[in-house]
Protein backbone atom coordinates (compact mmCIF):
# COMPACT_ATOMS: atom_id res chain seq x y z
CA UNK A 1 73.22 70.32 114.43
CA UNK A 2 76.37 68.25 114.43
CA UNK A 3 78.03 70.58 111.90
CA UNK A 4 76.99 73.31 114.14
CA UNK A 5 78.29 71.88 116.90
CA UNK A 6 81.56 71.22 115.54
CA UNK A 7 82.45 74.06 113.46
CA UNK A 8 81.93 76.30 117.10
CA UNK A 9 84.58 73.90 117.92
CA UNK A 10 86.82 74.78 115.73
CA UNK A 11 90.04 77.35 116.78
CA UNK A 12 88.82 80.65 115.21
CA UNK A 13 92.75 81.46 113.05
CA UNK A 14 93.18 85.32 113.30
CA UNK A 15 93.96 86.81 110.04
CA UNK A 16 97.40 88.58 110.27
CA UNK A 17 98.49 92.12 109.92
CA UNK A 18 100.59 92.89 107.15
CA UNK A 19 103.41 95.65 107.91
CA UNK A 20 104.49 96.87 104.35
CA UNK A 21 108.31 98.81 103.83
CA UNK A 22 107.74 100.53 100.62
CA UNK A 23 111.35 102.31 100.16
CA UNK A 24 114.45 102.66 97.80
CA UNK A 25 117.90 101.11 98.10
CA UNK A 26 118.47 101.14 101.69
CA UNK A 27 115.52 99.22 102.50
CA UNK A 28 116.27 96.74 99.33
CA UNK A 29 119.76 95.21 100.99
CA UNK A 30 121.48 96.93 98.27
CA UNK A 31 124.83 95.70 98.20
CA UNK A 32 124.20 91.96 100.25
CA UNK A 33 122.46 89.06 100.55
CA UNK A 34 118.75 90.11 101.30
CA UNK A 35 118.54 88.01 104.30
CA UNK A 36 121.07 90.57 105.61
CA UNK A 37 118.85 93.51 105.11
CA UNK A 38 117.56 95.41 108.25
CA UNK A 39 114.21 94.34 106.87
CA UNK A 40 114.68 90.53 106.84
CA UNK A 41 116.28 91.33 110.09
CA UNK A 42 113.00 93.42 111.45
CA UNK A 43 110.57 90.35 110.28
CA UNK A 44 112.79 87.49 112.70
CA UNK A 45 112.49 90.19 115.16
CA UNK A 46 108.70 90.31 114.86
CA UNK A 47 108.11 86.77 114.32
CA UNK A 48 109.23 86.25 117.67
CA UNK A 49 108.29 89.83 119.40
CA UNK A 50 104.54 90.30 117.15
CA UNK A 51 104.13 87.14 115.46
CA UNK A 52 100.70 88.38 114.98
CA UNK A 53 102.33 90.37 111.44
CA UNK A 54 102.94 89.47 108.36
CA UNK A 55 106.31 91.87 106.77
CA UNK A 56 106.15 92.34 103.43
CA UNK A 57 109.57 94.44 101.37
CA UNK A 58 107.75 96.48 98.91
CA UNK A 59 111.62 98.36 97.97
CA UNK A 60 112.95 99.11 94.74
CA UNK A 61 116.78 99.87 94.34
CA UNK A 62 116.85 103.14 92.58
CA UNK A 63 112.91 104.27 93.29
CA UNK A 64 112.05 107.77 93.60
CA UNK A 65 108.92 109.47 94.90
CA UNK A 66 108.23 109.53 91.21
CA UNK A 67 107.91 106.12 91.02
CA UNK A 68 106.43 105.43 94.51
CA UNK A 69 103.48 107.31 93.62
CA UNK A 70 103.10 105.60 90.38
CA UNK A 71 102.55 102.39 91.85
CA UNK A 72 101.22 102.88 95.33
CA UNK A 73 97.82 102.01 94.30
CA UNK A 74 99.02 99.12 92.87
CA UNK A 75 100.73 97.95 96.09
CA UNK A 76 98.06 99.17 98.46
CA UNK A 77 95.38 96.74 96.14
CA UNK A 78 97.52 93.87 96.75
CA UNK A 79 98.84 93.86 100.38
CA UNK A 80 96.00 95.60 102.26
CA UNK A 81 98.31 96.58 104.62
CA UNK A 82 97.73 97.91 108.08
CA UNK A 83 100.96 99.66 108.43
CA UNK A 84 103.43 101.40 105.71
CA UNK A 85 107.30 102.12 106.44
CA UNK A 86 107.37 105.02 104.04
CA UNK A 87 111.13 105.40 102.89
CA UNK A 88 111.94 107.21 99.60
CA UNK A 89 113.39 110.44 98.31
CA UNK A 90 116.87 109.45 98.59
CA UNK A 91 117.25 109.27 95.13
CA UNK A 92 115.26 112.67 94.53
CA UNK A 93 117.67 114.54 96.69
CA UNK A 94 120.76 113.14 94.89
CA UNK A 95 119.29 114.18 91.58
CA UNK A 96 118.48 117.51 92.88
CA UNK A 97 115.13 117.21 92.64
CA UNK A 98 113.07 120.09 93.42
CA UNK A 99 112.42 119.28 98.14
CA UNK A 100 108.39 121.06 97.21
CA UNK A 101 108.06 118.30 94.18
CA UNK A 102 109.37 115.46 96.64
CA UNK A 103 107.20 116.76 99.03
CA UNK A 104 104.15 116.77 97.07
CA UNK A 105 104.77 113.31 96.02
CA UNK A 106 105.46 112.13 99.45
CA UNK A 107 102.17 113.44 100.82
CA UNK A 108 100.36 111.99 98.04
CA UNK A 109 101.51 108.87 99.00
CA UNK A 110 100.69 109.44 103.02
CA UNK A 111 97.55 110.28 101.93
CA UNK A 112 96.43 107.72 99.47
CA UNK A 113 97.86 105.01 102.10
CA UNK A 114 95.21 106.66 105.34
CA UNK A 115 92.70 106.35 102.49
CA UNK A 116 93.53 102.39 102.53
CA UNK A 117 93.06 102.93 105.94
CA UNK A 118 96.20 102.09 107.00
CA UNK A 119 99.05 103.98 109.07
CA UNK A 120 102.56 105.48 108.01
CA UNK A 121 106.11 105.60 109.54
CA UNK A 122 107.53 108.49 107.75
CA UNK A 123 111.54 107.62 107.62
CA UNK A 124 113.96 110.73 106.24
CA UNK A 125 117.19 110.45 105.34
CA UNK A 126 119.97 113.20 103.89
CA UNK A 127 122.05 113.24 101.26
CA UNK A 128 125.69 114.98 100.34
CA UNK A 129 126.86 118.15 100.44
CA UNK A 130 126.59 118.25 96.55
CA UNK A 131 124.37 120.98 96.35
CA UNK A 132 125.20 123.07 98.97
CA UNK A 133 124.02 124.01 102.32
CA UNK A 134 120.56 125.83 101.08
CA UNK A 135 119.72 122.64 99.41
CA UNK A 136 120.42 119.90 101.79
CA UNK A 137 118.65 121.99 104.03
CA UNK A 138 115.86 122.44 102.57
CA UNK A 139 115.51 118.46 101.56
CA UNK A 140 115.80 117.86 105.44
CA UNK A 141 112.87 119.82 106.54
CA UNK A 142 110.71 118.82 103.95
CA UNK A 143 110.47 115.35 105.49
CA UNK A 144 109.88 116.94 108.78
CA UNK A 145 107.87 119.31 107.64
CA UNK A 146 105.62 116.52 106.43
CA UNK A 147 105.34 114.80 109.19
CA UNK A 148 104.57 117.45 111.55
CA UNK A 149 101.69 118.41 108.94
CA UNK A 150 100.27 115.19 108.74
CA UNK A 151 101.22 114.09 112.74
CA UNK A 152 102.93 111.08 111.31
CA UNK A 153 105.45 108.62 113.25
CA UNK A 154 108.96 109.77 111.83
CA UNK A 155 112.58 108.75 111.90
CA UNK A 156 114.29 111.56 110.91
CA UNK A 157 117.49 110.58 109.34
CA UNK A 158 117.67 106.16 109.20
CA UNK A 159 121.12 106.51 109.70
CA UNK A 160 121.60 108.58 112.27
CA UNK A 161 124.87 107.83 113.87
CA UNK A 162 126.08 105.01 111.96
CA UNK A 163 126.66 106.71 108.47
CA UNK A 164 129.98 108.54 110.35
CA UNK A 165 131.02 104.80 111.98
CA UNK A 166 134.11 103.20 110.71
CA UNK A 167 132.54 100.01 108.46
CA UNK A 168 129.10 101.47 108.49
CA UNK A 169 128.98 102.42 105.32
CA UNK A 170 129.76 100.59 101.45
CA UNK A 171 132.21 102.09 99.47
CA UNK A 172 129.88 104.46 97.79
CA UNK A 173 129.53 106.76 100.68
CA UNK A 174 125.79 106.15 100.44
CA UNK A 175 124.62 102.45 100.86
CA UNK A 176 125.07 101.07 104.68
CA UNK A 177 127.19 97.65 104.86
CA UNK A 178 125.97 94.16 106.38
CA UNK A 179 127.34 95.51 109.44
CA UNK A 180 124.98 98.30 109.73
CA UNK A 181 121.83 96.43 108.96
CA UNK A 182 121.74 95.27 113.00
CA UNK A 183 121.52 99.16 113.55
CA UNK A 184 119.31 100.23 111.48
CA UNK A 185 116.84 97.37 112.73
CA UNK A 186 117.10 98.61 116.03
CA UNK A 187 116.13 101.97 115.12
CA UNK A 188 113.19 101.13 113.06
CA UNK A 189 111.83 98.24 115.73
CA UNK A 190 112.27 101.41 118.32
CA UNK A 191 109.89 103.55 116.63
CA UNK A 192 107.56 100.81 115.42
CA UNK A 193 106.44 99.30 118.88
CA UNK A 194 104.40 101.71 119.65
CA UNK A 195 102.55 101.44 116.18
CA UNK A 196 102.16 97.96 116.45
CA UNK A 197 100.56 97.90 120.22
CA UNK A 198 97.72 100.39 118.80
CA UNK A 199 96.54 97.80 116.22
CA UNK A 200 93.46 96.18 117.53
């Protein structure tokens, strides 16, 4: 009875939701210190704004949608996450990978994660003029294309006005500096609240 009595006195710890960014370069701090990545900078915001989550940086410098898929089981065993940032492609586009293939990998991925039963925040991006107009074009809408198929939360383009900003961007035209990471944060905090205030 006294063990009864005592373990109902006990503060009952809630288990905390783990928010998983599973992306390529730009969400790896490419280039910096990885405490200056807009994902270190996301989890102080959240340890003060939803300390309720857990952030875990599931990005690989380099990673395609090849790749993602490969492992995404793998990641979705181990982190049981509620939530997935889903950024990759990046590197498909600049290879000139075929937008349908990227596609198909990408909804793979969406899908396999709402079988985990956790939600996704679809972020695009774009690439260089490289291979012309038709192409680049065509890479842009698949991601939106996507999202409007599966009704997913989407950022468009992650660097939205701040890849044409004077120090925005590294000296490869492609990876955003230290200086962008702030930025970046903001965006992805914007369309995250309202993810995080539907979890029970």
């Amino acid at each position: 009875m006294t063990l009864v009595l005592m373990a109902a006195l006990l503060p009952v710890l809630a288990q905390a939701n783990t928010l998983v960014v599973y992306g390529d370069s730009l969400s790896a701090a490419y280039g910096m210190a990885e405490e200056n990545g807009w994902v270190s900078l996301l989890e102080e915001r959240m340890t003060q704004e939803a300390p309720e989550w857990d952030v875990v940086n599931a990005s690989i410098s380099g990673e395609t949608t090849d790749g993602g898929l490969r492992r995404i089981d793998r990641m979705l065993e181990s982190q049981s996450p509620e939530l997935v940032i889903l950024e990759l492609g990046g590197n498909d586009g600049l290879r000139g990978k075929d937008p349908a293939t990227i596609h198909a990998n990408l909804t793979s991925m969406v899908e396999r994660i709402r079988a985990d039963g956790a939600r996704v925040l679809l972020v695009g991006t774009e690439i260089p003029p490289n291979y012309g107009r038709a192409y680049t074009d065509a890479f842009r809408q698949q991601y939106q294309t996507l999202a409007e198929e599966k009704d997913l939360a989407f950022i468009p383009f992650l660097l939205e006005a701040i890849h044409n900003r004077d120090g925005m961007m590294q000296d490869d035209g492609i990876h955003p500096t230290a200086q962008a990471q702030p930025l970046i944060r903001d965006r992805v905090w914007q369309a995250l609240q309202p993810l995080l205030a539907e979890t029970d």
